[in-house]
PDB file of N, CA and C in Angstrom:
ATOM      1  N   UNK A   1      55.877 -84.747 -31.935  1.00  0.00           N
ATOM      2  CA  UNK A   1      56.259 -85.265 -30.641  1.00  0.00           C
ATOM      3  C   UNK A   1      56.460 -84.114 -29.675  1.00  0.00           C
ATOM      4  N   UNK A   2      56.141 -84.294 -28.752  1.00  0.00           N
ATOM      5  CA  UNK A   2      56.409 -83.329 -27.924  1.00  0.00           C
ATOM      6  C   UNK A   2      57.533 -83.606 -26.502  1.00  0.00           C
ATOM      7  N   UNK A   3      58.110 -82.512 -26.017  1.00  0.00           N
ATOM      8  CA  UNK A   3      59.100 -82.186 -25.281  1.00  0.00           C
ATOM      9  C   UNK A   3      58.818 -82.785 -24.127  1.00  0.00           C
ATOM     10  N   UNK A   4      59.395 -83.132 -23.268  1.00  0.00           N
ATOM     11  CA  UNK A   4      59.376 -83.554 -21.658  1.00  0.00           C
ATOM     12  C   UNK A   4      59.486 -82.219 -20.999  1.00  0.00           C
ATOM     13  N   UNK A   5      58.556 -81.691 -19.856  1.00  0.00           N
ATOM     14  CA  UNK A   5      58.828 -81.346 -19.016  1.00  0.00           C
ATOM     15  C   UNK A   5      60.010 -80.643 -19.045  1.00  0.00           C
ATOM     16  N   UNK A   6      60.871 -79.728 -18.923  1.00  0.00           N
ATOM     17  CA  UNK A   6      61.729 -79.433 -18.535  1.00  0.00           C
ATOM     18  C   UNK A   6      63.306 -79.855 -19.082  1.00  0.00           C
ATOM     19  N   UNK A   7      62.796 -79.799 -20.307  1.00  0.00           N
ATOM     20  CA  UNK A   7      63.797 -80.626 -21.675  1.00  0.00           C
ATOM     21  C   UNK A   7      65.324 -79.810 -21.569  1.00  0.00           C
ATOM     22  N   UNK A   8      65.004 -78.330 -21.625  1.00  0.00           N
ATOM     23  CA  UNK A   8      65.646 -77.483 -21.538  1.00  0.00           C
ATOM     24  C   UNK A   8      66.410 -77.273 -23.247  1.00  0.00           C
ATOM     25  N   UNK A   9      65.748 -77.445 -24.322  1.00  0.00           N
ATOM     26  CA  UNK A   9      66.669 -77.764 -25.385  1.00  0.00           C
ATOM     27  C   UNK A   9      66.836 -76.217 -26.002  1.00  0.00           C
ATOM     28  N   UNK A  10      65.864 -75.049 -24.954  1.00  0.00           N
ATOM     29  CA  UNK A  10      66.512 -73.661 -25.591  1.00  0.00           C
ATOM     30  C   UNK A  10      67.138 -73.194 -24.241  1.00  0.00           C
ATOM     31  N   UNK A  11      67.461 -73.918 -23.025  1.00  0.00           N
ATOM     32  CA  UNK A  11      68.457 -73.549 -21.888  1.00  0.00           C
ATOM     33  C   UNK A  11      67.669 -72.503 -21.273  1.00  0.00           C
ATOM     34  N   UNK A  12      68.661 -71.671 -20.657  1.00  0.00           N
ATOM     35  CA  UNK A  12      68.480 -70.567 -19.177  1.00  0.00           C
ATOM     36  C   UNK A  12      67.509 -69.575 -19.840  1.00  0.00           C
ATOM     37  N   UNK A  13      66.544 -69.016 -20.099  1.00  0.00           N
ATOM     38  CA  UNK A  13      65.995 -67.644 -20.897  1.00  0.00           C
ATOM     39  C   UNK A  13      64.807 -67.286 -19.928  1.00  0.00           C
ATOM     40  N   UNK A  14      64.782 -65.718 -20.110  1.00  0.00           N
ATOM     41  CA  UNK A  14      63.527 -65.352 -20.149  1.00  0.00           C
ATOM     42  C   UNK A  14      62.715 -64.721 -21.312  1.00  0.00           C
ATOM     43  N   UNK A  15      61.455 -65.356 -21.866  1.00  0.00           N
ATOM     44  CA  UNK A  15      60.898 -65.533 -22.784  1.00  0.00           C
ATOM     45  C   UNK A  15      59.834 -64.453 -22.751  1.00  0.00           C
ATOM     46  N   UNK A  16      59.557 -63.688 -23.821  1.00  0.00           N
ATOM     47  CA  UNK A  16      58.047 -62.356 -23.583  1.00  0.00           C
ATOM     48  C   UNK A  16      57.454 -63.185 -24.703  1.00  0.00           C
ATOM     49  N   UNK A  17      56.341 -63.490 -24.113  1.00  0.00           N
ATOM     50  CA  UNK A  17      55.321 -63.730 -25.661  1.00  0.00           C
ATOM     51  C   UNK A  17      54.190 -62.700 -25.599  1.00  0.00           C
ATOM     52  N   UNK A  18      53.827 -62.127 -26.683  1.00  0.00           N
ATOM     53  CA  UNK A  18      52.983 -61.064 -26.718  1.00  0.00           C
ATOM     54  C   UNK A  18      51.969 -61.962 -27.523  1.00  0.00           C
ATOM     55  N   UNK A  19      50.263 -61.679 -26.929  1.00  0.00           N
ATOM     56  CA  UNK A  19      48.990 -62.357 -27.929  1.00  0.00           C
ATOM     57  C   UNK A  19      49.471 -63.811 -27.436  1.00  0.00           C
ATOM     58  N   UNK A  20      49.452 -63.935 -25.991  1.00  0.00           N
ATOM     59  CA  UNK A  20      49.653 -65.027 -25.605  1.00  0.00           C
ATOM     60  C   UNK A  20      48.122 -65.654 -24.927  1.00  0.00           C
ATOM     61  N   UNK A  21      47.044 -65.312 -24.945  1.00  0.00           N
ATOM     62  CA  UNK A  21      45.696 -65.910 -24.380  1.00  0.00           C
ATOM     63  C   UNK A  21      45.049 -66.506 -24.961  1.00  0.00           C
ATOM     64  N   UNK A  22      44.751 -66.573 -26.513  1.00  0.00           N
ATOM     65  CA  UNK A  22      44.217 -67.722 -27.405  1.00  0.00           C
ATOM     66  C   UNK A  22      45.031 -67.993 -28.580  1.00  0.00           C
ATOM     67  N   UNK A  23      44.098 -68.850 -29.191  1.00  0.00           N
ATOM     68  CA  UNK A  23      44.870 -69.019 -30.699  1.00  0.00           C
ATOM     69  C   UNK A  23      46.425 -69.531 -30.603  1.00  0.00           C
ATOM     70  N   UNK A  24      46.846 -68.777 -31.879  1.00  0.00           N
ATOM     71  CA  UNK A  24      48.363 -69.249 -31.972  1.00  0.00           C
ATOM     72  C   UNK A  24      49.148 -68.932 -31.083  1.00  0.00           C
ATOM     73  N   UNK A  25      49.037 -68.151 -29.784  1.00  0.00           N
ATOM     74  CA  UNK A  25      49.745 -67.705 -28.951  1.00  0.00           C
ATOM     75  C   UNK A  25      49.933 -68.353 -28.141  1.00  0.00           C
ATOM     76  N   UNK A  26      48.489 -68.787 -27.452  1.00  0.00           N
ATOM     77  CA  UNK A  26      48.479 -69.682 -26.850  1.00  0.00           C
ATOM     78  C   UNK A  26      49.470 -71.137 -26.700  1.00  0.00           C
ATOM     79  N   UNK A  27      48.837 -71.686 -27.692  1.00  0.00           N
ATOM     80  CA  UNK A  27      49.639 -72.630 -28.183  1.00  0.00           C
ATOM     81  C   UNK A  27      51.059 -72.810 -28.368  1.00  0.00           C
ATOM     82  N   UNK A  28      51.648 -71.593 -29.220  1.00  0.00           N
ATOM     83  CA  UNK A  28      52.997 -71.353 -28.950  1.00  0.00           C
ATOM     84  C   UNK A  28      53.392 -71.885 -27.245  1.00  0.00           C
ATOM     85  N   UNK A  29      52.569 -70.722 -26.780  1.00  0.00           N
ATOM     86  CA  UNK A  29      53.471 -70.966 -25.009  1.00  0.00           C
ATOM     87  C   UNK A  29      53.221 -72.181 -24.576  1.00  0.00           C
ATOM     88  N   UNK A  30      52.493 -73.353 -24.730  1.00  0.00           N
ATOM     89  CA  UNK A  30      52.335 -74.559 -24.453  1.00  0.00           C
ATOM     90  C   UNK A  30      53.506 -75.219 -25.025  1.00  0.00           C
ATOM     91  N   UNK A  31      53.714 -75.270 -26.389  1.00  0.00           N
ATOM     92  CA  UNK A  31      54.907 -76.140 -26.946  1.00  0.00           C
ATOM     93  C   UNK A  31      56.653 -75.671 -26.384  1.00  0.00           C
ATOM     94  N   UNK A  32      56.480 -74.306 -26.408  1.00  0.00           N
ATOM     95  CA  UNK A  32      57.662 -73.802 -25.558  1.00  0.00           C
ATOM     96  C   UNK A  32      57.630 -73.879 -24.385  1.00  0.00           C
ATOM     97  N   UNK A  33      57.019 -73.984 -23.289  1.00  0.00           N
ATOM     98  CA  UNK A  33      57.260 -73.863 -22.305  1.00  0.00           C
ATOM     99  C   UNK A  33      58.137 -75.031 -21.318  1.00  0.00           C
ATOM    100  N   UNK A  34      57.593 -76.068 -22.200  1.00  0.00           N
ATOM    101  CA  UNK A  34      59.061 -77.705 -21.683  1.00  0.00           C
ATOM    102  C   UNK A  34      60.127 -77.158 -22.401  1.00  0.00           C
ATOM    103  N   UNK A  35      60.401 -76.533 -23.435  1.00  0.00           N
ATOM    104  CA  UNK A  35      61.608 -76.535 -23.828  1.00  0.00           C
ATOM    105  C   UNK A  35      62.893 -75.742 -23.070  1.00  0.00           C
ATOM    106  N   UNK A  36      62.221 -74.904 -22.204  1.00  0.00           N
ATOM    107  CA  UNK A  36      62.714 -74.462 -21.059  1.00  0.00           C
ATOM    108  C   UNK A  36      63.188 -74.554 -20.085  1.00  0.00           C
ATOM    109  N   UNK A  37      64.453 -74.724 -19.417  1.00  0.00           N
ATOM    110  CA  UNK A  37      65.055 -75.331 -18.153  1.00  0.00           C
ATOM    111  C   UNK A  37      63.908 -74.706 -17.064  1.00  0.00           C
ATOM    112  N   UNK A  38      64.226 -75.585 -16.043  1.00  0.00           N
ATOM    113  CA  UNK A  38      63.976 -74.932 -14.941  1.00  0.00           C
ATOM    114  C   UNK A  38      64.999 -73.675 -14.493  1.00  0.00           C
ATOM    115  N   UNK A  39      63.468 -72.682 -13.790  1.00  0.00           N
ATOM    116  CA  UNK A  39      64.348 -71.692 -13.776  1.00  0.00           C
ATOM    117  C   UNK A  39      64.495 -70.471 -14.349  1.00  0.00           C
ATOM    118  N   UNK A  40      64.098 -70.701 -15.382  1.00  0.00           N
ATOM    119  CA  UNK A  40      63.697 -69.823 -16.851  1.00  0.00           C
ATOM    120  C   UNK A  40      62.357 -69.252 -16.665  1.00  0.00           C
ATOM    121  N   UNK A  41      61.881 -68.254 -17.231  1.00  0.00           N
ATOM    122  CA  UNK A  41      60.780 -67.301 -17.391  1.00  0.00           C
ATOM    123  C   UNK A  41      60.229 -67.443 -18.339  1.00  0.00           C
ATOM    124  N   UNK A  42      58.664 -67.584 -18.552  1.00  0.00           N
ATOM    125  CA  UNK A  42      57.908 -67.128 -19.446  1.00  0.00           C
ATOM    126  C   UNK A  42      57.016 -65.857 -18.997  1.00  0.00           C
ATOM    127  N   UNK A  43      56.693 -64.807 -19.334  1.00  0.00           N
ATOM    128  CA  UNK A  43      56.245 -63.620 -19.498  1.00  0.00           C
ATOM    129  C   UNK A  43      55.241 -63.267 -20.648  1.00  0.00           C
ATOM    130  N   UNK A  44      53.745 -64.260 -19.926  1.00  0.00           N
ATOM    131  CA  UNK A  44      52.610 -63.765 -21.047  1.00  0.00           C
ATOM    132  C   UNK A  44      52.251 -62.457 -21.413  1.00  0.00           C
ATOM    133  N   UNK A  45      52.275 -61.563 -21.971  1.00  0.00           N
ATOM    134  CA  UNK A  45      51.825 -60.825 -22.308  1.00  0.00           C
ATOM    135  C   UNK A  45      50.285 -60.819 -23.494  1.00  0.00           C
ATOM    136  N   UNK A  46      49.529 -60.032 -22.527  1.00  0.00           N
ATOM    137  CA  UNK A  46      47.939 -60.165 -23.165  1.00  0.00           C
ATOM    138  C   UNK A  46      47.372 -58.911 -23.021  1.00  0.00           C
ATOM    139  N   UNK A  47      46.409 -58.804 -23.871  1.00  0.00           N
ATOM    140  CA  UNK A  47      45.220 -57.337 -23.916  1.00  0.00           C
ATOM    141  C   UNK A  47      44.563 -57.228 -22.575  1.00  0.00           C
ATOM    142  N   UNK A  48      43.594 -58.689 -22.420  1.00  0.00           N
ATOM    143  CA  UNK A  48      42.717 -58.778 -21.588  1.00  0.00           C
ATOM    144  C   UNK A  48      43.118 -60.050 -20.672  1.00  0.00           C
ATOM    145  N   UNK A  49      42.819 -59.649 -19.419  1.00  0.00           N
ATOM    146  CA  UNK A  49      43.600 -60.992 -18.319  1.00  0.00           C
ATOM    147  C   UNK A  49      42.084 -62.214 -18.214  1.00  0.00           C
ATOM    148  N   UNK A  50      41.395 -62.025 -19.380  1.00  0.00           N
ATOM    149  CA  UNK A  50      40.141 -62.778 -18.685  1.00  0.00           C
ATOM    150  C   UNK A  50      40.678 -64.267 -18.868  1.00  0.00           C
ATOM    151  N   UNK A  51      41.493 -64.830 -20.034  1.00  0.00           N
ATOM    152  CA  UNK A  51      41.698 -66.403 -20.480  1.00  0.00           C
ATOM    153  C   UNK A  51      43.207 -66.588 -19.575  1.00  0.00           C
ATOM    154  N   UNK A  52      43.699 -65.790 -19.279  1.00  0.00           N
ATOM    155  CA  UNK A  52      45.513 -65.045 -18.347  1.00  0.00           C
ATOM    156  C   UNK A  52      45.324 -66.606 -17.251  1.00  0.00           C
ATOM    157  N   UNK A  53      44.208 -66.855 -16.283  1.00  0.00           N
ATOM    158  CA  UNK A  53      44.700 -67.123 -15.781  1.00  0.00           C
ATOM    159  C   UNK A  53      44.423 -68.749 -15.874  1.00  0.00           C
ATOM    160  N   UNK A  54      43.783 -69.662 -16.812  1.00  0.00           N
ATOM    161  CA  UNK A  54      43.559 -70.989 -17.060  1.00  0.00           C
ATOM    162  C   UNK A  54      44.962 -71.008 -17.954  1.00  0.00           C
ATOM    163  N   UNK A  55      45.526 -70.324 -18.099  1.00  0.00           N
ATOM    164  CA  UNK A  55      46.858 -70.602 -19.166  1.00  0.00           C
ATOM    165  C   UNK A  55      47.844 -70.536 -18.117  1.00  0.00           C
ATOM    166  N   UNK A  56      48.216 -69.591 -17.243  1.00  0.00           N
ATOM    167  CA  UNK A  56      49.008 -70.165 -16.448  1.00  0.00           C
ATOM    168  C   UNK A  56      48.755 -71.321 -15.199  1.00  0.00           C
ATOM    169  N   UNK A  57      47.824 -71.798 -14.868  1.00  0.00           N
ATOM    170  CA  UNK A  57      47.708 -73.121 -14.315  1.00  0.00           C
ATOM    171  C   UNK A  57      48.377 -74.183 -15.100  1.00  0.00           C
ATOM    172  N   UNK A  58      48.012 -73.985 -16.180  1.00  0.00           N
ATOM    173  CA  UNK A  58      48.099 -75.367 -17.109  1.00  0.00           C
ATOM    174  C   UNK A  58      49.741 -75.213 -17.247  1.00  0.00           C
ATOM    175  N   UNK A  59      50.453 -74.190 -17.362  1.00  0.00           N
ATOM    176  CA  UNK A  59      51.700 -74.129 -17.586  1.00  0.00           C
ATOM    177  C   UNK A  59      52.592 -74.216 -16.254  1.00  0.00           C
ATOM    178  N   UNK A  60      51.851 -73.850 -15.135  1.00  0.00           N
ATOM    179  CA  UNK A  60      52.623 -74.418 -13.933  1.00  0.00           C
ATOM    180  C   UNK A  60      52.470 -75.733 -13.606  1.00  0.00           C
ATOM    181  N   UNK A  61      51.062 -75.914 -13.886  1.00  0.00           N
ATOM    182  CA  UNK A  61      51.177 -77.836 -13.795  1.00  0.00           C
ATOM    183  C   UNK A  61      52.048 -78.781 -14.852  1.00  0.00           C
ATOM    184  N   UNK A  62      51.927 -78.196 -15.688  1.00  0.00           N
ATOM    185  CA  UNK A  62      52.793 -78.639 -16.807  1.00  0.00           C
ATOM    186  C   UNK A  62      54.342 -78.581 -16.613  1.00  0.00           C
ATOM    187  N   UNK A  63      54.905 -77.812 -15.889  1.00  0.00           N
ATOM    188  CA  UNK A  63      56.067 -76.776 -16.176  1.00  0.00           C
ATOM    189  C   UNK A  63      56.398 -76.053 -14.235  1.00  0.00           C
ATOM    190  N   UNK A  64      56.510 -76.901 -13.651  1.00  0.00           N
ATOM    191  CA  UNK A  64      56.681 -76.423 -12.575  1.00  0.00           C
ATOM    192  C   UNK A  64      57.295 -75.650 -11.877  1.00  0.00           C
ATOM    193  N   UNK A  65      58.848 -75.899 -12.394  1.00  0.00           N
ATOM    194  CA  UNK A  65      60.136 -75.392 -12.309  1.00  0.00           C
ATOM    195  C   UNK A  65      60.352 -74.307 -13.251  1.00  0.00           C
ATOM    196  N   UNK A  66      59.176 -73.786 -13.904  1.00  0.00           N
ATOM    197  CA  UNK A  66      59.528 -72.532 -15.051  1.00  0.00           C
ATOM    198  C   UNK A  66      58.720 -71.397 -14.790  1.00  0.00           C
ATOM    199  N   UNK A  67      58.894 -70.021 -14.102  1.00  0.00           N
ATOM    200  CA  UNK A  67      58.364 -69.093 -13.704  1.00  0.00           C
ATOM    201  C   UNK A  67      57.536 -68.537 -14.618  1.00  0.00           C
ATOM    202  N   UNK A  68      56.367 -68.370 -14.761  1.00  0.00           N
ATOM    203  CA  UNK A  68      55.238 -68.259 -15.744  1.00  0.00           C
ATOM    204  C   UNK A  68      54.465 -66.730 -14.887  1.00  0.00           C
ATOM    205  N   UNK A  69      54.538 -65.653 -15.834  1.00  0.00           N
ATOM    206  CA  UNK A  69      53.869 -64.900 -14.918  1.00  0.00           C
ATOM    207  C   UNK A  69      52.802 -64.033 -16.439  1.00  0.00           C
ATOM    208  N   UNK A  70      51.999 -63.694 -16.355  1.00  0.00           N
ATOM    209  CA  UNK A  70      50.925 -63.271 -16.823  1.00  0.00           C
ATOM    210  C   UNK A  70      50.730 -62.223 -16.892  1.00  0.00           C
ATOM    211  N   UNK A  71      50.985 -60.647 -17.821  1.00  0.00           N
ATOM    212  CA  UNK A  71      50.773 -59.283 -17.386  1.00  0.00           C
ATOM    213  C   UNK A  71      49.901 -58.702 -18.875  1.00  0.00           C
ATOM    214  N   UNK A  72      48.856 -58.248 -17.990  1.00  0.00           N
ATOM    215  CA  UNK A  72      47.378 -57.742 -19.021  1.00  0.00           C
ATOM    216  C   UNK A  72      48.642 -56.460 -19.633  1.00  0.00           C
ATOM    217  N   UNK A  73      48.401 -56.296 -20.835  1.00  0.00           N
ATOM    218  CA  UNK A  73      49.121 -54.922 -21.203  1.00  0.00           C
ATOM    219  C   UNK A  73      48.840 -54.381 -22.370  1.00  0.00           C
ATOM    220  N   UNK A  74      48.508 -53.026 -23.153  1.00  0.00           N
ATOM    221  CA  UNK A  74      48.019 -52.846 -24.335  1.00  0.00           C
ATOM    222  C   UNK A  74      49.401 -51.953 -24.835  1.00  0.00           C
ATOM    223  N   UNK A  75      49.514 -53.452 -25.813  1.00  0.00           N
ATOM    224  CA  UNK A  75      50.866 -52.521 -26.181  1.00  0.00           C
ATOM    225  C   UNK A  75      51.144 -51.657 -27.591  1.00  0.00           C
ATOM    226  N   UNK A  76      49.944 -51.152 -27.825  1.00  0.00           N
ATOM    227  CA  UNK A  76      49.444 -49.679 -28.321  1.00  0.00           C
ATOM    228  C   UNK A  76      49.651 -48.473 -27.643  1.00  0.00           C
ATOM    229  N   UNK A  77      49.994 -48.604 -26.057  1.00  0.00           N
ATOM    230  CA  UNK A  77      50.181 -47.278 -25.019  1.00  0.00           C
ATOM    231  C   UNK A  77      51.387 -47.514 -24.788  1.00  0.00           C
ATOM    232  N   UNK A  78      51.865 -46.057 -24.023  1.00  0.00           N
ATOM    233  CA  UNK A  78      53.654 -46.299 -23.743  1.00  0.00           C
ATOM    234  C   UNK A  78      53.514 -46.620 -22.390  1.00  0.00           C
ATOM    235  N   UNK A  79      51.772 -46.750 -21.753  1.00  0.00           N
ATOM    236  CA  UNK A  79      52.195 -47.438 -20.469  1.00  0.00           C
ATOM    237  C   UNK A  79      52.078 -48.738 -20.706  1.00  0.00           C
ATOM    238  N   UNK A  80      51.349 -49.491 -21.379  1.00  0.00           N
ATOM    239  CA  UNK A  80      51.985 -50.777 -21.546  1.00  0.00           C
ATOM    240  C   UNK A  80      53.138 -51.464 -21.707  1.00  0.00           C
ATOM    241  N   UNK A  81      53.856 -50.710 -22.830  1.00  0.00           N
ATOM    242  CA  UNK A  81      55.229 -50.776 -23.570  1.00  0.00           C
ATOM    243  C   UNK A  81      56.086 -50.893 -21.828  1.00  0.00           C
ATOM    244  N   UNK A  82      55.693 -49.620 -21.151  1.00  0.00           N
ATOM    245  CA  UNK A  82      56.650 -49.669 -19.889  1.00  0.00           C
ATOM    246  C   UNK A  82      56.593 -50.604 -18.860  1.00  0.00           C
ATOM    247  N   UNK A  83      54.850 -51.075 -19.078  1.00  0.00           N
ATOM    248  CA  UNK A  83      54.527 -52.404 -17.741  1.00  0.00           C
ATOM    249  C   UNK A  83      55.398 -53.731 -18.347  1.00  0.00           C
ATOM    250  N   UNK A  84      55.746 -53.516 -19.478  1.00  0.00           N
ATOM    251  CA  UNK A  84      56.429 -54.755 -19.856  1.00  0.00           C
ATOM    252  C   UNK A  84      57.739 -55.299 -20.051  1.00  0.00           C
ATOM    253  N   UNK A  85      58.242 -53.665 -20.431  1.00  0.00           N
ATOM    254  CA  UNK A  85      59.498 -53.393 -19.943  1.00  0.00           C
ATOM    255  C   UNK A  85      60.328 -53.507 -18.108  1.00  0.00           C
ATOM    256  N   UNK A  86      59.396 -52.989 -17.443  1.00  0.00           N
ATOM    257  CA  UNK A  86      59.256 -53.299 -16.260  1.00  0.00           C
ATOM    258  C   UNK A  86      59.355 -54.498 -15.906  1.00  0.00           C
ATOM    259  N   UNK A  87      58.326 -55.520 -16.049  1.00  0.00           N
ATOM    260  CA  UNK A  87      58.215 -56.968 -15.972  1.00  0.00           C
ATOM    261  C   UNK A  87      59.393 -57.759 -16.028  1.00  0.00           C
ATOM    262  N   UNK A  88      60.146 -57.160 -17.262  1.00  0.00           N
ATOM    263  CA  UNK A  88      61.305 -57.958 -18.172  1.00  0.00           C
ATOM    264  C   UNK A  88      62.585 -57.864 -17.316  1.00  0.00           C
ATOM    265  N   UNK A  89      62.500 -56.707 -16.661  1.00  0.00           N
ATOM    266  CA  UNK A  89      63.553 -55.992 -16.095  1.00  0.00           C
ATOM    267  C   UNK A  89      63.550 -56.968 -14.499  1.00  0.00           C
ATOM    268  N   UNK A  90      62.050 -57.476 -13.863  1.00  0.00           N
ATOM    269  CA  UNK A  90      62.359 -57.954 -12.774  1.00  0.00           C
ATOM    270  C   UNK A  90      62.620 -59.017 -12.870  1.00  0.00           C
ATOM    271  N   UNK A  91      62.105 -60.018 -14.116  1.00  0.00           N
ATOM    272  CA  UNK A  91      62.271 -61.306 -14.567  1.00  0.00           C
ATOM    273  C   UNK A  91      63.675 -61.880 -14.783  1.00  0.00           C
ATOM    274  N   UNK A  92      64.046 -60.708 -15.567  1.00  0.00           N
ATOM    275  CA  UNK A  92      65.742 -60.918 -15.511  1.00  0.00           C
ATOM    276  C   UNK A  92      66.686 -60.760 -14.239  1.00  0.00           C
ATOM    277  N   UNK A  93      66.296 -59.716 -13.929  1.00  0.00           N
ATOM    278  CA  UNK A  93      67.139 -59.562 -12.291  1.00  0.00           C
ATOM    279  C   UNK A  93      67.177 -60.779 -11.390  1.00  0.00           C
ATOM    280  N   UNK A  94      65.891 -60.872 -11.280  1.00  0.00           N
ATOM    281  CA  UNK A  94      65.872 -62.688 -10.436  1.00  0.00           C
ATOM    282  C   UNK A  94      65.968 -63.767 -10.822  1.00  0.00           C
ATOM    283  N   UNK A  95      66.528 -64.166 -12.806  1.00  0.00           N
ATOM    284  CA  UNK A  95      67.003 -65.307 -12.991  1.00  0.00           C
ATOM    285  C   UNK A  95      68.511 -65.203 -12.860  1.00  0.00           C
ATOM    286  N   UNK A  96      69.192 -64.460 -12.031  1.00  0.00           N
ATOM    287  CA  UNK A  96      70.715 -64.580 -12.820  1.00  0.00           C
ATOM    288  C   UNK A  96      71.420 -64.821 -14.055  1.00  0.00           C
ATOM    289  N   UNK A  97      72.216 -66.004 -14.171  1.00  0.00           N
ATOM    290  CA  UNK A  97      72.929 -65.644 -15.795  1.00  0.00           C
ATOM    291  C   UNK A  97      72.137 -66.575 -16.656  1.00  0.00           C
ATOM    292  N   UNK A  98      71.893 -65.610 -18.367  1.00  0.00           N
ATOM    293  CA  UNK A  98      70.958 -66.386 -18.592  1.00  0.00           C
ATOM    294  C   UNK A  98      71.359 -66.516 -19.939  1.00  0.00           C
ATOM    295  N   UNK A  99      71.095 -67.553 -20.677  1.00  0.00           N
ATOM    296  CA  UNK A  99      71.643 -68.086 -22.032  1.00  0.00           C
ATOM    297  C   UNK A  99      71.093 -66.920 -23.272  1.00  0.00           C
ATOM    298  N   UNK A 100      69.213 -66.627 -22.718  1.00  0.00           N
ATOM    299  CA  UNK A 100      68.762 -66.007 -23.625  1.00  0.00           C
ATOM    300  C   UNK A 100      68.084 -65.545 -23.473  1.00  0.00           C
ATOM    301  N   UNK A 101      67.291 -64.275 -24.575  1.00  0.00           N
ATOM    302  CA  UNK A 101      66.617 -63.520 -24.115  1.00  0.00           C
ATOM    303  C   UNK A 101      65.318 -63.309 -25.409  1.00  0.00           C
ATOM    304  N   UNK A 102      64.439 -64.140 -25.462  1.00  0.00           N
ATOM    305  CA  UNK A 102      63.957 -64.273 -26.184  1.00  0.00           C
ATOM    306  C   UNK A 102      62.056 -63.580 -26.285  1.00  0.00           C
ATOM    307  N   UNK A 103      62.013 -62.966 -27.804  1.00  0.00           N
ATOM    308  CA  UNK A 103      60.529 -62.304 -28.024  1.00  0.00           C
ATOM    309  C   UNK A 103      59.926 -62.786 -28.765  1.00  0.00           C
ATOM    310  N   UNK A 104      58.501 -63.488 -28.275  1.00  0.00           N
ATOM    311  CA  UNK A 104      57.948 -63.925 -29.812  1.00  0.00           C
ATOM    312  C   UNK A 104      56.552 -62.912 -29.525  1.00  0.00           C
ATOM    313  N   UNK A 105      56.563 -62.046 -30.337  1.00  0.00           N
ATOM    314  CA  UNK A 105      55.384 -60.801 -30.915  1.00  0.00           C
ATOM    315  C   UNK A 105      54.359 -61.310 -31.830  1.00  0.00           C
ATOM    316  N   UNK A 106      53.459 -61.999 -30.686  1.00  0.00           N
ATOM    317  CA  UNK A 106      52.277 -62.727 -31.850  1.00  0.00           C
ATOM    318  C   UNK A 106      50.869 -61.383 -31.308  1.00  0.00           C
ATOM    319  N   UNK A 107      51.043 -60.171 -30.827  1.00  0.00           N
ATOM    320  CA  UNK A 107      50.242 -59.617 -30.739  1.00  0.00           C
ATOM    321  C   UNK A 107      49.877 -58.899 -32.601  1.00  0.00           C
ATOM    322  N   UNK A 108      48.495 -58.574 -32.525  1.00  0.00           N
ATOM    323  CA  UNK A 108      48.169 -57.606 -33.282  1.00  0.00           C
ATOM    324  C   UNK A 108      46.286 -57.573 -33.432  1.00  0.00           C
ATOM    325  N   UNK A 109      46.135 -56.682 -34.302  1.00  0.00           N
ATOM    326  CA  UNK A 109      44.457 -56.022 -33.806  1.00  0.00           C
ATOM    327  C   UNK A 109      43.841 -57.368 -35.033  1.00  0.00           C
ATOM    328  N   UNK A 110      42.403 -57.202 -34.417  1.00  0.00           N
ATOM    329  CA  UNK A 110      41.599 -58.193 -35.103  1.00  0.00           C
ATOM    330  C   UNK A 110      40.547 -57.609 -35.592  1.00  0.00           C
ATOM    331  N   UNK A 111      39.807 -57.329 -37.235  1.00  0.00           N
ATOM    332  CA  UNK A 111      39.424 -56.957 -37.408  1.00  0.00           C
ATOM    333  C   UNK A 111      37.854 -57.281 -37.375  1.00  0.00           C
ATOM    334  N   UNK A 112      36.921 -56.074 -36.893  1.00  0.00           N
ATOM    335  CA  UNK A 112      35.674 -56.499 -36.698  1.00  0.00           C
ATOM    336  C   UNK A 112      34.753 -57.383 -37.530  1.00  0.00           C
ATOM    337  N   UNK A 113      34.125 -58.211 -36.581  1.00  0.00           N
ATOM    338  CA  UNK A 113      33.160 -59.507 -37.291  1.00  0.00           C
ATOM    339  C   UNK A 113      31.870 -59.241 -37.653  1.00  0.00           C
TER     340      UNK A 113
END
């Protein structure tokens, strides 16, 4: 069964999902993203921004009231590590007080086909 819209049943958070553009990542951020008050952050994190931006449509249409923002980042470099750190840092500043602070790390390398 799935969540309503704006269920809120994990409250105030801003959320990092890493290996968020296909597959299980994807998906993840679809089932979480109602569970989220309005208000709350999701923070895709991806390799490549090419699938970045049909995933956040679907999650703002879905999810209106839940700030969904999308940042290409290879987090193999310490400038990635920092674009995301960065990100996290503005995401939080502009939700005020927040219940939680949550990482789901579905990144990792795929081996050649």
């Amino acid at each position: 069964m799935e969540a309503e819209p704006g269920g809120g049943g994990l409250g105030q958070a801003v959320c990092i999902m890493t290996g968020a553009s296909w597959g299980l990542g994807r998906r993840l951020a679809c089932l979480l993203a109602p569970q989220l008050v309005p208000g709350s952050a999701l923070l895709l994190v991806v390799l490549s921004a090419s699938a970045l931006g049909e995933l956040e449509d679907d999650l703002h249409a879905a999810c209106p009231a839940l700030r969904v923002q999308g940042l290409p980042a290879d987090l193999a470099s310490d400038k990635g590590l920092q674009r995301v750190l960065q990100a996290r840092q503005a995401l939080h500043s502009g939700a005020g007080w927040l219940q939680w602070l949550l990482l789901i790390n579905n990144a990792g390398e795929h081996p050649p086909v």
